[in-house]
N, C-alpha and C. Protein backbone atom coordinates (compact mmCIF):
# COMPACT_ATOMS: atom_id res chain seq x y z
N UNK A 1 8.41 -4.27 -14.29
CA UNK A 1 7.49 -3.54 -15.15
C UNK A 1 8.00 -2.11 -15.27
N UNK A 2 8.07 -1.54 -16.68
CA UNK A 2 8.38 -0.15 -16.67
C UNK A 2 7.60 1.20 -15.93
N UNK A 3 7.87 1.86 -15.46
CA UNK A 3 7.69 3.03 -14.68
C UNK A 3 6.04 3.21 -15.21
N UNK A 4 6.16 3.33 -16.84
CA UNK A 4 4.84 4.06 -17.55
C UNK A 4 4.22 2.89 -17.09
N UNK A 5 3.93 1.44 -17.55
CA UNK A 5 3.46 0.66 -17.66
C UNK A 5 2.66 0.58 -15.89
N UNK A 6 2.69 0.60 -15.04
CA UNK A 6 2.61 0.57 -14.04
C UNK A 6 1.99 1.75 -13.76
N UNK A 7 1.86 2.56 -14.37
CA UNK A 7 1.08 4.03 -13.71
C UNK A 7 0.08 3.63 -14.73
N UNK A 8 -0.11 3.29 -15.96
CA UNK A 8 -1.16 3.07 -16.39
C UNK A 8 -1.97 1.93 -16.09
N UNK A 9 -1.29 0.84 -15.35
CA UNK A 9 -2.29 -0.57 -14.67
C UNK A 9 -2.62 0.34 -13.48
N UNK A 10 -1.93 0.92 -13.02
CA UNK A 10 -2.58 2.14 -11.44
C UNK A 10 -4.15 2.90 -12.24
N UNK A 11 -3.54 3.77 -13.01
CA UNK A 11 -5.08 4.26 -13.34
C UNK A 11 -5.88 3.58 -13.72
N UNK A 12 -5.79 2.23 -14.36
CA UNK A 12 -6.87 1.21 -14.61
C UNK A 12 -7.69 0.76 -13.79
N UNK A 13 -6.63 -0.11 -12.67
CA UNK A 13 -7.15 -0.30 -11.49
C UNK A 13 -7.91 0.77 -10.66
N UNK A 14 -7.36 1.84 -10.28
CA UNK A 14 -8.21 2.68 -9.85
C UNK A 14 -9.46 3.52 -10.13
N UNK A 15 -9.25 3.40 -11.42
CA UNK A 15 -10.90 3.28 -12.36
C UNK A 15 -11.48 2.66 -12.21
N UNK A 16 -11.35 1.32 -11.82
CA UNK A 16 -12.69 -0.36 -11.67
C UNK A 16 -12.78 0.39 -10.09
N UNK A 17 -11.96 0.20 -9.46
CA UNK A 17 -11.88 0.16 -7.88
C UNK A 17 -12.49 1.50 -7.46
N UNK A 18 -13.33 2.48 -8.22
CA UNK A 18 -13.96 3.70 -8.48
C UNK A 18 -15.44 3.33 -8.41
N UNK A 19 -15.77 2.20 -9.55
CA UNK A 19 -17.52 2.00 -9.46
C UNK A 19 -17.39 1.10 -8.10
N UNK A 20 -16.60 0.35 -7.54
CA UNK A 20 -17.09 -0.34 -6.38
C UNK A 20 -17.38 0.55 -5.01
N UNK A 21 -17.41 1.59 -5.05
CA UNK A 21 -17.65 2.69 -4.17
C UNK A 21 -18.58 3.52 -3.99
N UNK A 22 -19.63 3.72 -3.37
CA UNK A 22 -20.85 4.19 -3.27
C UNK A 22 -21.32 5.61 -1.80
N UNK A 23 -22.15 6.30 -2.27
CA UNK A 23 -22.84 7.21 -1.45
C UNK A 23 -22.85 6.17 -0.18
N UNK A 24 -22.29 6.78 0.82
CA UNK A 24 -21.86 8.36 1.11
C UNK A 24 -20.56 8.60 1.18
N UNK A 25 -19.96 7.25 1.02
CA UNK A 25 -18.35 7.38 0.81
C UNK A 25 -18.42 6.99 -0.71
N UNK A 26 -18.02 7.85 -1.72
CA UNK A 26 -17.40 8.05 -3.16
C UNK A 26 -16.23 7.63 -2.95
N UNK A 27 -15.51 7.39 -4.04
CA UNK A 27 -14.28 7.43 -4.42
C UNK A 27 -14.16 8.02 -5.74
N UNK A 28 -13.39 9.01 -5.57
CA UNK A 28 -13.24 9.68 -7.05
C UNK A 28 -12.05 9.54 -7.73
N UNK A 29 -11.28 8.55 -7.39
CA UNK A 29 -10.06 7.71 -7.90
C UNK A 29 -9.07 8.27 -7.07
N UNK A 30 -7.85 7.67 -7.45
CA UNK A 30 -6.39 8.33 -6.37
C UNK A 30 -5.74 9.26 -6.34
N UNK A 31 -5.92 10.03 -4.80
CA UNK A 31 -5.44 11.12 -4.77
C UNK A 31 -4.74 11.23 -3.73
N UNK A 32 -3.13 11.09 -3.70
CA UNK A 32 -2.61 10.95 -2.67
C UNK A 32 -1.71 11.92 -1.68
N UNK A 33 -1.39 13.55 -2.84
CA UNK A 33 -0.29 13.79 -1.75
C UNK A 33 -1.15 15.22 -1.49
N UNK A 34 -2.29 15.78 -0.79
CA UNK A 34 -2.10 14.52 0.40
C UNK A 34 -3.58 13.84 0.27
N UNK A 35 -4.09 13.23 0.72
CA UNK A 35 -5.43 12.97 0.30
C UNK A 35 -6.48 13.68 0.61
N UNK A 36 -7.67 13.77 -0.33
CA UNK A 36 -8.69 14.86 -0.19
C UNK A 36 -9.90 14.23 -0.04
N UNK A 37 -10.33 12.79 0.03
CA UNK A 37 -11.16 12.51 0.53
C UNK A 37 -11.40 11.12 1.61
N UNK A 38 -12.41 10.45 2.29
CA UNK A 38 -12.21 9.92 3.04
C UNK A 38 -11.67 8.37 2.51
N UNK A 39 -11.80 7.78 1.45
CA UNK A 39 -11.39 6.74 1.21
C UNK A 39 -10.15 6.77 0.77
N UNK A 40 -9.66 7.93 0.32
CA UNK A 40 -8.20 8.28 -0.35
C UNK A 40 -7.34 8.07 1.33
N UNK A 41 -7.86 8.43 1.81
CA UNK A 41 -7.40 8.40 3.35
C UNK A 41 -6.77 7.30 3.59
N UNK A 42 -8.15 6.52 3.91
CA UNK A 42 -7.92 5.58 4.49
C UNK A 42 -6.65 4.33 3.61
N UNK A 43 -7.17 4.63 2.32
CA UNK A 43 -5.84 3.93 0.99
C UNK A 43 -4.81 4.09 2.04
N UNK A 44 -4.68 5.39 1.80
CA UNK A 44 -2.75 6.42 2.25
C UNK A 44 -2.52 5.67 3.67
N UNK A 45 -3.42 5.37 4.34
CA UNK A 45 -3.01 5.06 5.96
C UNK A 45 -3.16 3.49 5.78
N UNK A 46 -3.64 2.87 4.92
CA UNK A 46 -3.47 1.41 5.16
C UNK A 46 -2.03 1.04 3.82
N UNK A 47 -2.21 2.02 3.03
CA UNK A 47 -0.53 2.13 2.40
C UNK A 47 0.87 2.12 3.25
N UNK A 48 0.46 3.06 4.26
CA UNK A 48 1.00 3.70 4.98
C UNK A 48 2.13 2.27 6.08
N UNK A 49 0.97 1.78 6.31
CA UNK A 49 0.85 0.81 7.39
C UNK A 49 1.66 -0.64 6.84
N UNK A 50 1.06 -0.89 5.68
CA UNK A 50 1.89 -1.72 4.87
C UNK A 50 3.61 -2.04 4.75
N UNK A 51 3.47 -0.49 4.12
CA UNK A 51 5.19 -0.07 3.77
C UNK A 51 5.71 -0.33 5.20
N UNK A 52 5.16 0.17 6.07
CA UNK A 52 5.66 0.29 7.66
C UNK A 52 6.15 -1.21 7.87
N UNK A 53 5.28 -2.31 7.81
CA UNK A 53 5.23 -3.66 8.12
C UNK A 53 5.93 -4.42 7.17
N UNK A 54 6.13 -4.06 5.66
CA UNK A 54 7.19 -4.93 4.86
C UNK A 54 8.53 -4.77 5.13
N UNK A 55 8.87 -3.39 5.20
CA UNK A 55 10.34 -2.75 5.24
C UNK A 55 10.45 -3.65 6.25
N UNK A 56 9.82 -3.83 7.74
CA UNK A 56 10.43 -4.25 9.27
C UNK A 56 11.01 -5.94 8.44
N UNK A 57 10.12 -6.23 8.01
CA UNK A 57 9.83 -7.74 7.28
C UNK A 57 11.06 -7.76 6.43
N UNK A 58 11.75 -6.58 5.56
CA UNK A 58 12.86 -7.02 4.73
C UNK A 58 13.90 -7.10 5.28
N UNK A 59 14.06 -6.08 6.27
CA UNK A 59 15.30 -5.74 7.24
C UNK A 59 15.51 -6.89 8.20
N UNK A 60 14.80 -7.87 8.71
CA UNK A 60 14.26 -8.50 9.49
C UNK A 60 15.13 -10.21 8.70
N UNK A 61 15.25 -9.87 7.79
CA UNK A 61 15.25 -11.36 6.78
C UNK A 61 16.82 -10.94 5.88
N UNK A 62 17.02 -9.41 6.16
CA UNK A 62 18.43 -9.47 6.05
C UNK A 62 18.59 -8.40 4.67
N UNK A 63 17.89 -7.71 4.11
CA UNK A 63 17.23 -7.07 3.05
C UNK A 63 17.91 -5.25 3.65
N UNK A 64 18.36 -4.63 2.65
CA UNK A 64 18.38 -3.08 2.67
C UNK A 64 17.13 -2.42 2.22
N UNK A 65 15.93 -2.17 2.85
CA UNK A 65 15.31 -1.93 2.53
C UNK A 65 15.14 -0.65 1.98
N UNK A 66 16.47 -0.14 1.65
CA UNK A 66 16.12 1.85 0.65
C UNK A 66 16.40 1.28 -0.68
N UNK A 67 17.14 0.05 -0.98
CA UNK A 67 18.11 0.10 -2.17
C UNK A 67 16.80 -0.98 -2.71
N UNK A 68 16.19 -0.39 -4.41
CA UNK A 68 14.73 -0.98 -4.98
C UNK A 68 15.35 -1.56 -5.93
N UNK A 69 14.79 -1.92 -6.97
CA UNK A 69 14.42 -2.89 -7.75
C UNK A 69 14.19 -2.06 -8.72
N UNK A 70 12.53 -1.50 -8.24
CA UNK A 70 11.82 -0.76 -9.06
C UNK A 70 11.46 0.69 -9.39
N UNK A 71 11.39 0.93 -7.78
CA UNK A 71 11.60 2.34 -7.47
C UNK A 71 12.37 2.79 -7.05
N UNK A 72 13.11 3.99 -7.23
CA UNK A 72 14.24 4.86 -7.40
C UNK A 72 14.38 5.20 -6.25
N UNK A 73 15.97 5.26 -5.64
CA UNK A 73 15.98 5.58 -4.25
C UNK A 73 15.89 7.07 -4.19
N UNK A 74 15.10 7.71 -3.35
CA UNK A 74 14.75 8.85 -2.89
C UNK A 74 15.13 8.91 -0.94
N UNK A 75 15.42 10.49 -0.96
CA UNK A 75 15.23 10.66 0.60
C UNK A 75 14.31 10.56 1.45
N UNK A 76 14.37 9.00 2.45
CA UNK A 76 13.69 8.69 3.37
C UNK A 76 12.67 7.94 2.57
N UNK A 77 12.74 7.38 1.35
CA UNK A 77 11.53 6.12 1.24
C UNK A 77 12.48 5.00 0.71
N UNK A 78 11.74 3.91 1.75
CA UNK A 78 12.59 3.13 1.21
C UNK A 78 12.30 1.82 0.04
N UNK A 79 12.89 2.21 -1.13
CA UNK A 79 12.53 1.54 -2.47
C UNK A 79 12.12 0.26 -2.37
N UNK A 80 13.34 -0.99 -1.73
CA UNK A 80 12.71 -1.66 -1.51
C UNK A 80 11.33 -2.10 -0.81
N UNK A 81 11.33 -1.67 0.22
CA UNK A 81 9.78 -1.65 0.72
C UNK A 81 8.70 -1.40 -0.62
N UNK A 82 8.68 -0.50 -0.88
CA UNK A 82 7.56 0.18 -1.99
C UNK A 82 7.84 -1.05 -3.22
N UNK A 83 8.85 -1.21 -3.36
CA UNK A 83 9.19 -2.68 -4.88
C UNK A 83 8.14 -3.86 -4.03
N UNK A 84 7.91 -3.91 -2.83
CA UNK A 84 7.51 -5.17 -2.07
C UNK A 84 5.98 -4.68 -1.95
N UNK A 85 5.59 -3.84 -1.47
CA UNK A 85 4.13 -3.79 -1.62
C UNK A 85 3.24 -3.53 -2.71
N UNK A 86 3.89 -3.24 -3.70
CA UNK A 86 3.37 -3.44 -5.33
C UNK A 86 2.25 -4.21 -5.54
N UNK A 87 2.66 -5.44 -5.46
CA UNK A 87 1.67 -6.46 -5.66
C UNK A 87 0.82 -6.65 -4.67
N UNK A 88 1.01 -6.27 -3.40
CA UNK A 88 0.11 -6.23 -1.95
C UNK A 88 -1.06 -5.25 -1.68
N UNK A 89 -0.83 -3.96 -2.80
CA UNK A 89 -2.13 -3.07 -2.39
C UNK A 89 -3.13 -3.42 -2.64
N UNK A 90 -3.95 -4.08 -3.60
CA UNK A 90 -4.94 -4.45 -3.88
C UNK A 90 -5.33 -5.42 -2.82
N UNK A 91 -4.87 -6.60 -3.34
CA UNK A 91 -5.54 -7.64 -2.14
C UNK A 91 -5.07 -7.54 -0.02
N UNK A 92 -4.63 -6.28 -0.07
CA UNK A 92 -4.03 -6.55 1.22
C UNK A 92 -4.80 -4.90 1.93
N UNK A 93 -4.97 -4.09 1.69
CA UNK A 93 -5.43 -2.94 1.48
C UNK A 93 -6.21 -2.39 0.81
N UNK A 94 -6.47 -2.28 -0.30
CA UNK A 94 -8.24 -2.09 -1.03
C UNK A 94 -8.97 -2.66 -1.02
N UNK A 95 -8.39 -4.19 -0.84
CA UNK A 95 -9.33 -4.79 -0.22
C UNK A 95 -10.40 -4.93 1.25
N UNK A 96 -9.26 -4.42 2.05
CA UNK A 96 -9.54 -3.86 3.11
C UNK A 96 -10.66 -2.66 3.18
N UNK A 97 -10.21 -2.01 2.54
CA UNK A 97 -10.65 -0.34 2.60
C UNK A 97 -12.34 -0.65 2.26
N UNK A 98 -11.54 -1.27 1.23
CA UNK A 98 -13.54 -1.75 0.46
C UNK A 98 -14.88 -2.11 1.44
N UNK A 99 -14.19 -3.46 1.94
CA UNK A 99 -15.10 -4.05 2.44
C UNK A 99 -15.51 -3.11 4.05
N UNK A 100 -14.84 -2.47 4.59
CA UNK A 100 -15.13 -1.83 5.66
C UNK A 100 -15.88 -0.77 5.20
N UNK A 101 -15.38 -0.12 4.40
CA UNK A 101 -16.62 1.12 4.04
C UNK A 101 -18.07 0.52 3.36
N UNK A 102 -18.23 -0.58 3.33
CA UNK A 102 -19.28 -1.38 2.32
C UNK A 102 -20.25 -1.71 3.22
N UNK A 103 -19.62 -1.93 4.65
CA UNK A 103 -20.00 -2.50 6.03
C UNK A 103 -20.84 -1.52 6.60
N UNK A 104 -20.36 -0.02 6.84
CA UNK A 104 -20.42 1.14 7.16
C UNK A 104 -19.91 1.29 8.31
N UNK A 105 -18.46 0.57 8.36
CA UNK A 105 -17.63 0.96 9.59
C UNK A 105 -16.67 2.12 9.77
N UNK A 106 -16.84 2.73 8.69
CA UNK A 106 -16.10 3.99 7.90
C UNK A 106 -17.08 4.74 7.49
N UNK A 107 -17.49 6.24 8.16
CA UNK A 107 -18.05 6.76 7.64
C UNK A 107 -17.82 8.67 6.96
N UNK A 108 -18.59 9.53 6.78
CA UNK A 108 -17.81 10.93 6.34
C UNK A 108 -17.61 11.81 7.62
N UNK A 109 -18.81 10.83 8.66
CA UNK A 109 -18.44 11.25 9.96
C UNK A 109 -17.03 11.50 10.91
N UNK A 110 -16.53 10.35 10.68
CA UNK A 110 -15.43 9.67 10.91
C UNK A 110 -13.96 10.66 10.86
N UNK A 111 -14.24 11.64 9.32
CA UNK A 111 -13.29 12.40 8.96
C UNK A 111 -13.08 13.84 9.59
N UNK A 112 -12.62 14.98 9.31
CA UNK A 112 -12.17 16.12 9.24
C UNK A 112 -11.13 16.06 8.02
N UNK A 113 -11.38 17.49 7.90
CA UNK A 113 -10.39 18.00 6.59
C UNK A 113 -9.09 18.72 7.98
N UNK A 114 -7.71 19.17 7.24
CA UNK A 114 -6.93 19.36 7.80
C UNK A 114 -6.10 20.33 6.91
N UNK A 115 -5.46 20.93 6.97
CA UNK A 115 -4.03 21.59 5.99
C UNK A 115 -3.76 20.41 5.30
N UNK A 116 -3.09 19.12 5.61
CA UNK A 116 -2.50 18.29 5.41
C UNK A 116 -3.48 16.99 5.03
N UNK A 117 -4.77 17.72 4.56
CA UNK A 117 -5.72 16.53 4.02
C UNK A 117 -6.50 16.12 4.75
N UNK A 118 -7.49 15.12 4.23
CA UNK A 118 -8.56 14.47 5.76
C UNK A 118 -7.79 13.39 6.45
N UNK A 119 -8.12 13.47 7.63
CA UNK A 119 -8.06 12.77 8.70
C UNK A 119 -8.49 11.83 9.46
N UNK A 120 -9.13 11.16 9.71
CA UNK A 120 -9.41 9.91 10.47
C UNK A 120 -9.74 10.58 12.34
N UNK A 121 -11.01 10.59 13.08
CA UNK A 121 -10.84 11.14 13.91
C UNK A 121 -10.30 10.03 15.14
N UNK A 122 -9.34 10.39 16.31
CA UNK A 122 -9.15 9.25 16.95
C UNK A 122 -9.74 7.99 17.00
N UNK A 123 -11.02 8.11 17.68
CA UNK A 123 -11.74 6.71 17.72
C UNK A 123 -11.24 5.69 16.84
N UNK A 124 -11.96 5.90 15.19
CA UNK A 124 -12.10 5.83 13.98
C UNK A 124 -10.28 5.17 13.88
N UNK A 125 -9.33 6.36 14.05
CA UNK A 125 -8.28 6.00 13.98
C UNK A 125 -7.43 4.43 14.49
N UNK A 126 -8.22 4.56 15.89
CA UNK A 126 -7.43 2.98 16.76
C UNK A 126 -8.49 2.11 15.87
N UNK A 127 -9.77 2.36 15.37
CA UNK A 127 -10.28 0.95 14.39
C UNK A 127 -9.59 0.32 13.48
N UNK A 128 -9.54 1.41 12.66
CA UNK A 128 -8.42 0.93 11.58
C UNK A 128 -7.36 -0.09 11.83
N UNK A 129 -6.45 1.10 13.14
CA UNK A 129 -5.49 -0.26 13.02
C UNK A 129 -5.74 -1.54 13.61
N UNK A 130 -7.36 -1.96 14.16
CA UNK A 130 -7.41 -2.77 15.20
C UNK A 130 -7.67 -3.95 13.86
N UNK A 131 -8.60 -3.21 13.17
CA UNK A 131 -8.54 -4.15 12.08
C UNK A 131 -7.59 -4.55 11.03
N UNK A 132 -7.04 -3.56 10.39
CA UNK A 132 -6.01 -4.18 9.55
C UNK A 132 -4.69 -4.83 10.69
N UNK A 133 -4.83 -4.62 12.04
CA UNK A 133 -3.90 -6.21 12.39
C UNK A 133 -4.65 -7.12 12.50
N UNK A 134 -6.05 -7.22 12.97
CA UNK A 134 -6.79 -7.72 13.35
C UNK A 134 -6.36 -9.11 11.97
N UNK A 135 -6.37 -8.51 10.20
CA UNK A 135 -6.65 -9.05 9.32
C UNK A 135 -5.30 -9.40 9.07
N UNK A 136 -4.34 -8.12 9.40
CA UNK A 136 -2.47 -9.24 8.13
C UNK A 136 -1.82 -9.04 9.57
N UNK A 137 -1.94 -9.20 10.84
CA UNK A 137 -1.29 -9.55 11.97
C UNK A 137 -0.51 -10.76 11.86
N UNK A 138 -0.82 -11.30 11.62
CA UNK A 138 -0.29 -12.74 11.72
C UNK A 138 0.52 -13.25 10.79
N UNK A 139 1.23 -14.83 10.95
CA UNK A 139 1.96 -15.23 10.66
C UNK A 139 2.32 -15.63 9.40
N UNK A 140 1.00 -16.20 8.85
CA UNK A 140 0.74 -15.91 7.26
C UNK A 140 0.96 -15.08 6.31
N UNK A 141 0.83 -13.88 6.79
CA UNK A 141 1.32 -12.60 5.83
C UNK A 141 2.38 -12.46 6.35
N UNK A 142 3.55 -12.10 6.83
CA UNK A 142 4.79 -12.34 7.31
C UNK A 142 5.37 -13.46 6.58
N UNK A 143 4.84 -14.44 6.05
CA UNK A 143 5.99 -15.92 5.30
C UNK A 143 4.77 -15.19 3.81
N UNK A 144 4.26 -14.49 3.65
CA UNK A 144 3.86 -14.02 2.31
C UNK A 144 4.81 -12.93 2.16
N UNK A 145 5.16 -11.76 2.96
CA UNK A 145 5.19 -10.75 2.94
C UNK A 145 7.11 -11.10 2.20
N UNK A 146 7.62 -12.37 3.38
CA UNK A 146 9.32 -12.37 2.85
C UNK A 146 9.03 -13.51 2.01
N UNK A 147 8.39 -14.33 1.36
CA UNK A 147 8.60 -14.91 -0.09
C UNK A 147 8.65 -13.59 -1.05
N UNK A 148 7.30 -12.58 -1.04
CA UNK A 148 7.67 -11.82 -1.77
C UNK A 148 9.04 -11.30 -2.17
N UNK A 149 9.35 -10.92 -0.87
CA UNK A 149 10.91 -10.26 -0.97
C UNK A 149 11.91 -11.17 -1.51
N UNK A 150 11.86 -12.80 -0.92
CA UNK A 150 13.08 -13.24 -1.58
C UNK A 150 12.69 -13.30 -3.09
N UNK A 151 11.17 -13.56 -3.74
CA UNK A 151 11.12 -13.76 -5.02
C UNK A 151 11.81 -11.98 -5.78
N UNK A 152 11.41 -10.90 -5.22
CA UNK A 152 12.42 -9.48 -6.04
C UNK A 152 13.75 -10.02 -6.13
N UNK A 153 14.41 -10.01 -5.04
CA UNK A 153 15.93 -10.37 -4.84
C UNK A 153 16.10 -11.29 -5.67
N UNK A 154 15.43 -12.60 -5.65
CA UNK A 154 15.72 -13.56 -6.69
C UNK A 154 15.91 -13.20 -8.39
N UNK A 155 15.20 -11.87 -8.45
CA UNK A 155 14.84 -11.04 -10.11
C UNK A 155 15.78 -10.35 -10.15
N UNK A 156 16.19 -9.71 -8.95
CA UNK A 156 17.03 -8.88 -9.11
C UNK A 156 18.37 -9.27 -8.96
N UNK A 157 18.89 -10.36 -8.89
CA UNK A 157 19.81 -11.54 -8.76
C UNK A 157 20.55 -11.85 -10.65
N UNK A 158 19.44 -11.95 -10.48
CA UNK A 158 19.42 -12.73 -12.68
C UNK A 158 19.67 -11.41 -13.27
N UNK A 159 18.86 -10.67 -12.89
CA UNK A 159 19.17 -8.79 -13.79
C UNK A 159 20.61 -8.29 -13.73
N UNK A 160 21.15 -9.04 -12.56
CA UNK A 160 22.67 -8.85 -12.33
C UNK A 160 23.27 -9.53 -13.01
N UNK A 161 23.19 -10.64 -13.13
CA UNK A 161 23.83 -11.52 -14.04
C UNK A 161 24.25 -11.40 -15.33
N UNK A 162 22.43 -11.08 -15.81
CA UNK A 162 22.48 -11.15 -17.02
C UNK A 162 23.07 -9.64 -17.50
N UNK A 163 23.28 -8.27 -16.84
CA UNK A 163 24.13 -7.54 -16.99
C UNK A 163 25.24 -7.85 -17.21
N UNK A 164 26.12 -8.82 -16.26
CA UNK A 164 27.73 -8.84 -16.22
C UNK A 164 28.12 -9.88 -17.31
N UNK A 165 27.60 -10.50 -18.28
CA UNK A 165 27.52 -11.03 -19.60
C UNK A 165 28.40 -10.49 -20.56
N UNK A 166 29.10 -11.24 -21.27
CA UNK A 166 29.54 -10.42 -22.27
C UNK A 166 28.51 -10.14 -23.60
């Protein structure tokens, strides 16, 4: 998908994924560098967590995980990873985010503001991750996580091809 095309399904999505969010945690859509409120947070740190867990997952299966697909290699992110969680934020992470703040296991309590954006206070902090392993720990998302990857490689396989064509 082109660069534009993809920032505008982002603001779409993050417009719907806006009314599902309610007093006392708002969401006032995505705001990431760095984040300014508590659900933007929690996005960035279960984003965060993601990228962390695919890259291990590409490298793992034999994958360079800097050299993308989609996104442009930059210093210290690695493209592939970010080409691989594309399709994973929603159902793997907003989904997440959602239903815990819906629960009220996430609250404004929870936060502090910082130089570097809000924060997550310890406690609060080991929840998070207890739950999002708690939820893509396992073995299932790992044989999801590298189909994904071999299905890019597989795209990005044919894009080669069909380049070296006369």
């Amino acid at each position: 998908m082109h660069e534009c095309q993809r920032g505008a399904a982002s603001a779409r999505w993050h417009a719907a994924l806006r009314t599902l969010f309610r007093d006392p945690m708002p969401y006032p859509g995505r705001r990431c560098h760095p984040a300014t409120d508590p659900v933007n947070g929690l996005l960035s740190l279960g984003y965060t967590l993601l990228l962390s867990r695919v890259q291990a997952y590409a490298a793992a299966i034999g994958l360079a995980p800097l050299i993308g697909v989609y996104h442009q290699r930059r210093a210290g992110k690695p493209a592939l990873a970010c080409d691989l969680i594309e399709p994973l934020r929603a159902p793997v992470v907003d989904q997440l985010v959602l239903a815990e703040v819906r629960q009220g296991a996430f609250r404004p309590e929870h936060f502090h503001n910082t130089e570097n954006g809000v924060r997550l206070n310890p406690d609060a902090f080991r929840r998070f991750l207890q739950v999002f392993e708690a939820r893509y720990g396992g073995q299932p998302q790992r044989a999801t996580f590298e189909q994904q990857a071999r299905q890019i490689v597989d795209r990005f396989a044919v894009r080669q091809r069909e380049r070296s064509l006369p």
